[in-house]
C-alpha atoms as a PDB file:
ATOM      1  CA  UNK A   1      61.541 -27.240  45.255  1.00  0.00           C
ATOM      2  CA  UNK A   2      62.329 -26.044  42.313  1.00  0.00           C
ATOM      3  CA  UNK A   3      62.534 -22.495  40.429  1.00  0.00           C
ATOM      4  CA  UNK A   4      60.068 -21.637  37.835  1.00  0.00           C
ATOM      5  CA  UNK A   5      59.755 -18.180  35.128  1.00  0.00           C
ATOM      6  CA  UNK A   6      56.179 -16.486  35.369  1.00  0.00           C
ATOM      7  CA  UNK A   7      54.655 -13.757  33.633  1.00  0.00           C
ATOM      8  CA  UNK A   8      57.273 -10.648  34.400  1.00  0.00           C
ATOM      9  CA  UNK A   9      59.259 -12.254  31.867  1.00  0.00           C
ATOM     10  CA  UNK A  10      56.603 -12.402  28.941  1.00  0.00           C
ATOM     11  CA  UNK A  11      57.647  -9.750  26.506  1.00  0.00           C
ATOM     12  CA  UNK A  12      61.345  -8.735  28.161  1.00  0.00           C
ATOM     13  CA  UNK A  13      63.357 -11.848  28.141  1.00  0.00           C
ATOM     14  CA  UNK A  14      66.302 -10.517  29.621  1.00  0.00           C
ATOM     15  CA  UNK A  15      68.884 -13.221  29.911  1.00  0.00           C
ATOM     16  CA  UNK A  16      71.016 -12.730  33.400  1.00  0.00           C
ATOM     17  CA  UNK A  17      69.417 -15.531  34.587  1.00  0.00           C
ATOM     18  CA  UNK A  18      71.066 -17.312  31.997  1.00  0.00           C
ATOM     19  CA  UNK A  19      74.423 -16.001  32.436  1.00  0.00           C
ATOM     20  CA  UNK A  20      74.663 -17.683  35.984  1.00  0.00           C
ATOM     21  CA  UNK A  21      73.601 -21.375  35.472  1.00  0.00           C
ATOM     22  CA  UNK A  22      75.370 -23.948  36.910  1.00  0.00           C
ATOM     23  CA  UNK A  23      73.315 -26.420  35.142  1.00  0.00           C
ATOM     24  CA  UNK A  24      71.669 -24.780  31.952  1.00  0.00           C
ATOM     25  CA  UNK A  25      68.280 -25.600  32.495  1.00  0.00           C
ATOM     26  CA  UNK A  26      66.727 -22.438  30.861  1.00  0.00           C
ATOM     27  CA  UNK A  27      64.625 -22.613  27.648  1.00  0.00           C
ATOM     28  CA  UNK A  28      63.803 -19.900  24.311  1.00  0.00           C
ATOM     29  CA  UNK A  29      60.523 -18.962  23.806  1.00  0.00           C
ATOM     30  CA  UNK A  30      59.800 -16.615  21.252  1.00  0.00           C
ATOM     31  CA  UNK A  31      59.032 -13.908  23.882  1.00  0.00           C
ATOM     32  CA  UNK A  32      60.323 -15.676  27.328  1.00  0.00           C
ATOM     33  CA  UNK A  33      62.296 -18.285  29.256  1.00  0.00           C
ATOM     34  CA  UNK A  34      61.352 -20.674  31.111  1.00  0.00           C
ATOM     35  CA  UNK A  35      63.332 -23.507  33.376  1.00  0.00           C
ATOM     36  CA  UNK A  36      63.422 -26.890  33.436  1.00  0.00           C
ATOM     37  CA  UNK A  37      61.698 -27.709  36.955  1.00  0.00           C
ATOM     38  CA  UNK A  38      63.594 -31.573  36.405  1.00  0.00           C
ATOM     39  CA  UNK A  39      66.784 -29.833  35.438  1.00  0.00           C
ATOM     40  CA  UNK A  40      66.917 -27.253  38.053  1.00  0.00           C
ATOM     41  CA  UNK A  41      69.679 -27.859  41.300  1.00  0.00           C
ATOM     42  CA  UNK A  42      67.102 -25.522  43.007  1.00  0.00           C
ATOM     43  CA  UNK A  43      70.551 -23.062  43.803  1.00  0.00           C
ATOM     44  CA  UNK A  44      68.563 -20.192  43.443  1.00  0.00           C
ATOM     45  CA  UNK A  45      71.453 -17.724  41.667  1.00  0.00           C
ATOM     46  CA  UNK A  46      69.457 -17.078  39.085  1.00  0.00           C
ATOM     47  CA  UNK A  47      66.694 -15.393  41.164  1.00  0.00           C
ATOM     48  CA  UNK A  48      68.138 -12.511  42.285  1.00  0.00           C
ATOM     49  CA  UNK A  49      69.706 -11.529  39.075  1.00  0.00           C
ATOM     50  CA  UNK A  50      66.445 -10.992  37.413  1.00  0.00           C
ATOM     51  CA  UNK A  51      65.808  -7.507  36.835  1.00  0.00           C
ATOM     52  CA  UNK A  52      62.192  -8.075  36.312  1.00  0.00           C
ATOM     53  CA  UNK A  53      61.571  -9.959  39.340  1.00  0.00           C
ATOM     54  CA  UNK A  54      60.458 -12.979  37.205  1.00  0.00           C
ATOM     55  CA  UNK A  55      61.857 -15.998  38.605  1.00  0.00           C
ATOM     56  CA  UNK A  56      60.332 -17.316  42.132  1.00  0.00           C
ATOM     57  CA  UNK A  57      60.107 -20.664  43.955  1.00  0.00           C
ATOM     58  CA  UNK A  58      57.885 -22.570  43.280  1.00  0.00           C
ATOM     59  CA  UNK A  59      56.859 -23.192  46.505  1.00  0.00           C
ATOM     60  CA  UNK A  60      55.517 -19.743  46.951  1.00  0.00           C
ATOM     61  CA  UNK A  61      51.211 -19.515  46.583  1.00  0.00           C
ATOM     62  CA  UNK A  62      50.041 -19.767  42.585  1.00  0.00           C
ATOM     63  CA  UNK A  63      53.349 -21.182  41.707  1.00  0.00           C
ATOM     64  CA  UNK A  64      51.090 -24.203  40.364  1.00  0.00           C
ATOM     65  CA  UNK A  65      50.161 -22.724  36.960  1.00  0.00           C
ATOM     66  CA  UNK A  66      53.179 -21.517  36.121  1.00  0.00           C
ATOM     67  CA  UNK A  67      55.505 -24.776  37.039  1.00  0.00           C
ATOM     68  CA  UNK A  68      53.121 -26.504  35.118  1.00  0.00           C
ATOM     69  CA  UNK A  69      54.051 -23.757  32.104  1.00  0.00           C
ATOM     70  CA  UNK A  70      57.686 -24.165  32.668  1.00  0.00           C
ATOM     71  CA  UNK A  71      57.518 -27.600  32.940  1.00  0.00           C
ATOM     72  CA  UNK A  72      55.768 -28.182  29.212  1.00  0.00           C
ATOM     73  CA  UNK A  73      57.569 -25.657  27.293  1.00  0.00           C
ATOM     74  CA  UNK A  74      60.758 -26.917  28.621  1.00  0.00           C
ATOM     75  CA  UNK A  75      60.563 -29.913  26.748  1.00  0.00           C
ATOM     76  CA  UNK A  76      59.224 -28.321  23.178  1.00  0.00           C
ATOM     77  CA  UNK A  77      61.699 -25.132  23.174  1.00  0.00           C
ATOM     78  CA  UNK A  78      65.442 -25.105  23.012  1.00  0.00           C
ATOM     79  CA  UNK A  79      68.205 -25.180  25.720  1.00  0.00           C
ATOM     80  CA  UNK A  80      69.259 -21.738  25.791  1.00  0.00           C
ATOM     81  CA  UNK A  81      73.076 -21.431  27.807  1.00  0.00           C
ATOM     82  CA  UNK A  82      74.195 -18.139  26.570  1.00  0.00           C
ATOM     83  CA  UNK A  83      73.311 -14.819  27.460  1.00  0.00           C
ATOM     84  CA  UNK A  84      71.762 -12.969  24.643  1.00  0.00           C
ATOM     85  CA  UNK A  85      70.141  -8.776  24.165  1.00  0.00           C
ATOM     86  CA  UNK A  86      66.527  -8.432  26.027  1.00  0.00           C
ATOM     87  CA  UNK A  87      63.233  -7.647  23.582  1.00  0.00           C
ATOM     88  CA  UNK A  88      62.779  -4.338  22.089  1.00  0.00           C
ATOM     89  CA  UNK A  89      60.176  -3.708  24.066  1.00  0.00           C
ATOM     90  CA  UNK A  90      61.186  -5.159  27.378  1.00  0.00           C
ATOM     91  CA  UNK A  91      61.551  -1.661  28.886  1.00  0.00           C
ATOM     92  CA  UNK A  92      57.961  -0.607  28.375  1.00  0.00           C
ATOM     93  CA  UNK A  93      56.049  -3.680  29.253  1.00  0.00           C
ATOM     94  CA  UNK A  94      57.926  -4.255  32.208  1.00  0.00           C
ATOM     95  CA  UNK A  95      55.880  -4.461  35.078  1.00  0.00           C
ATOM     96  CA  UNK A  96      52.822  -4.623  32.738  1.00  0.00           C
ATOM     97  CA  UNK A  97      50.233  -7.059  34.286  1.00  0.00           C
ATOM     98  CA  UNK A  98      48.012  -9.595  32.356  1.00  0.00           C
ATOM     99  CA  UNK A  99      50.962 -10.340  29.638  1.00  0.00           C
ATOM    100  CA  UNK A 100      50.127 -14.244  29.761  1.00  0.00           C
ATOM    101  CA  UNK A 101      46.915 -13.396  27.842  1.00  0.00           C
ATOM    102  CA  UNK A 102      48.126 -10.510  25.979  1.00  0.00           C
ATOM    103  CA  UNK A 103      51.686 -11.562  24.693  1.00  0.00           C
ATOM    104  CA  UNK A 104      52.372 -15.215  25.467  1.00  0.00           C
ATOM    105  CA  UNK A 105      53.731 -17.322  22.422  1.00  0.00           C
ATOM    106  CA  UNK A 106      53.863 -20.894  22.139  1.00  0.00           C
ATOM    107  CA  UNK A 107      56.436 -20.537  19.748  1.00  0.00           C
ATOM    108  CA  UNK A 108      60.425 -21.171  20.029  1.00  0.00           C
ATOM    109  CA  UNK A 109      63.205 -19.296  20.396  1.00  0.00           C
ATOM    110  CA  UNK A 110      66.443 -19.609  18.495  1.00  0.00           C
ATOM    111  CA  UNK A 111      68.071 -21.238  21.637  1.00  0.00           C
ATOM    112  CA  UNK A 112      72.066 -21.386  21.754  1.00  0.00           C
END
C-alpha cells in the first residue's frame, strides 16, 4: 500500500502534508502535490493532516487513476520537503468537483 494525492488538492496545494514527512516523498506541481508511491513508508501521517481531505490509500476503490498520476508526475516534478503558503484560490475551489479537467497542470512547481 501506498498513499497517493487526488483531485481535492488540484487548485489548493496546501502543504501540511509536507510538514510531517518522515521520508520526503512529496512532489510541486504547478497547482498540486503529489507522492512518490516508491518513496512512500506507507506511515500514513500525512493523511490526516490534510485539510482538504486529499490524500487516501491507495487501496481504497478508484485509487487506480490517481496512483498512476502520482506515480508519473513524481518523477518529472521536484522533491518538495518544506512547507510553503496554499494557492490564492485554495479557499474557494475547495471542495469543487471535476478540478482534474478544469485546473490540472502538467507543469512544475518550484520545489524546495
Amino acid at each position: 500500500m501506498t498513499y497517493v494525492v487526488i483531485e481535492s488538492c488540484i487548485a489548493c496545494k496546501h502543504t501540511d502534508c509536507v510538514d510531517v514527512c518522515p521520508v520526503d516523498c512529496f512532489y510541486e506541481g504547478e497547482n498540486m502535490l503529489v507522492i512518490h508511491p516508491d518513496e512512500c513508508i506507507d506511515c500514513g501521517v500525512c493523511e490526516p493532516e490534510c485539510p482538504v481531505d486529499a490524500i487516501r490509500p491507495d487501496t481504497e476503490p478508484g485509487m487506480e487513476k490517481w496512483l498512476e498520476i502520482n506515480r508519473e508526475y513524481a518523477e518529472k516534478w521536484p522533491n518538495l520537503i518544506t512547507r510553503i503558503d496554499p494557492l490564492p484560490e485554495a479557499d474557494e475551489r475547495a471542495g469543487e468537483q471535476g478540478k482534474f479537467e478544469k485546473y490540472f497542470s502538467p507543469e512544475p512547481g518550484q520545489g524546495g
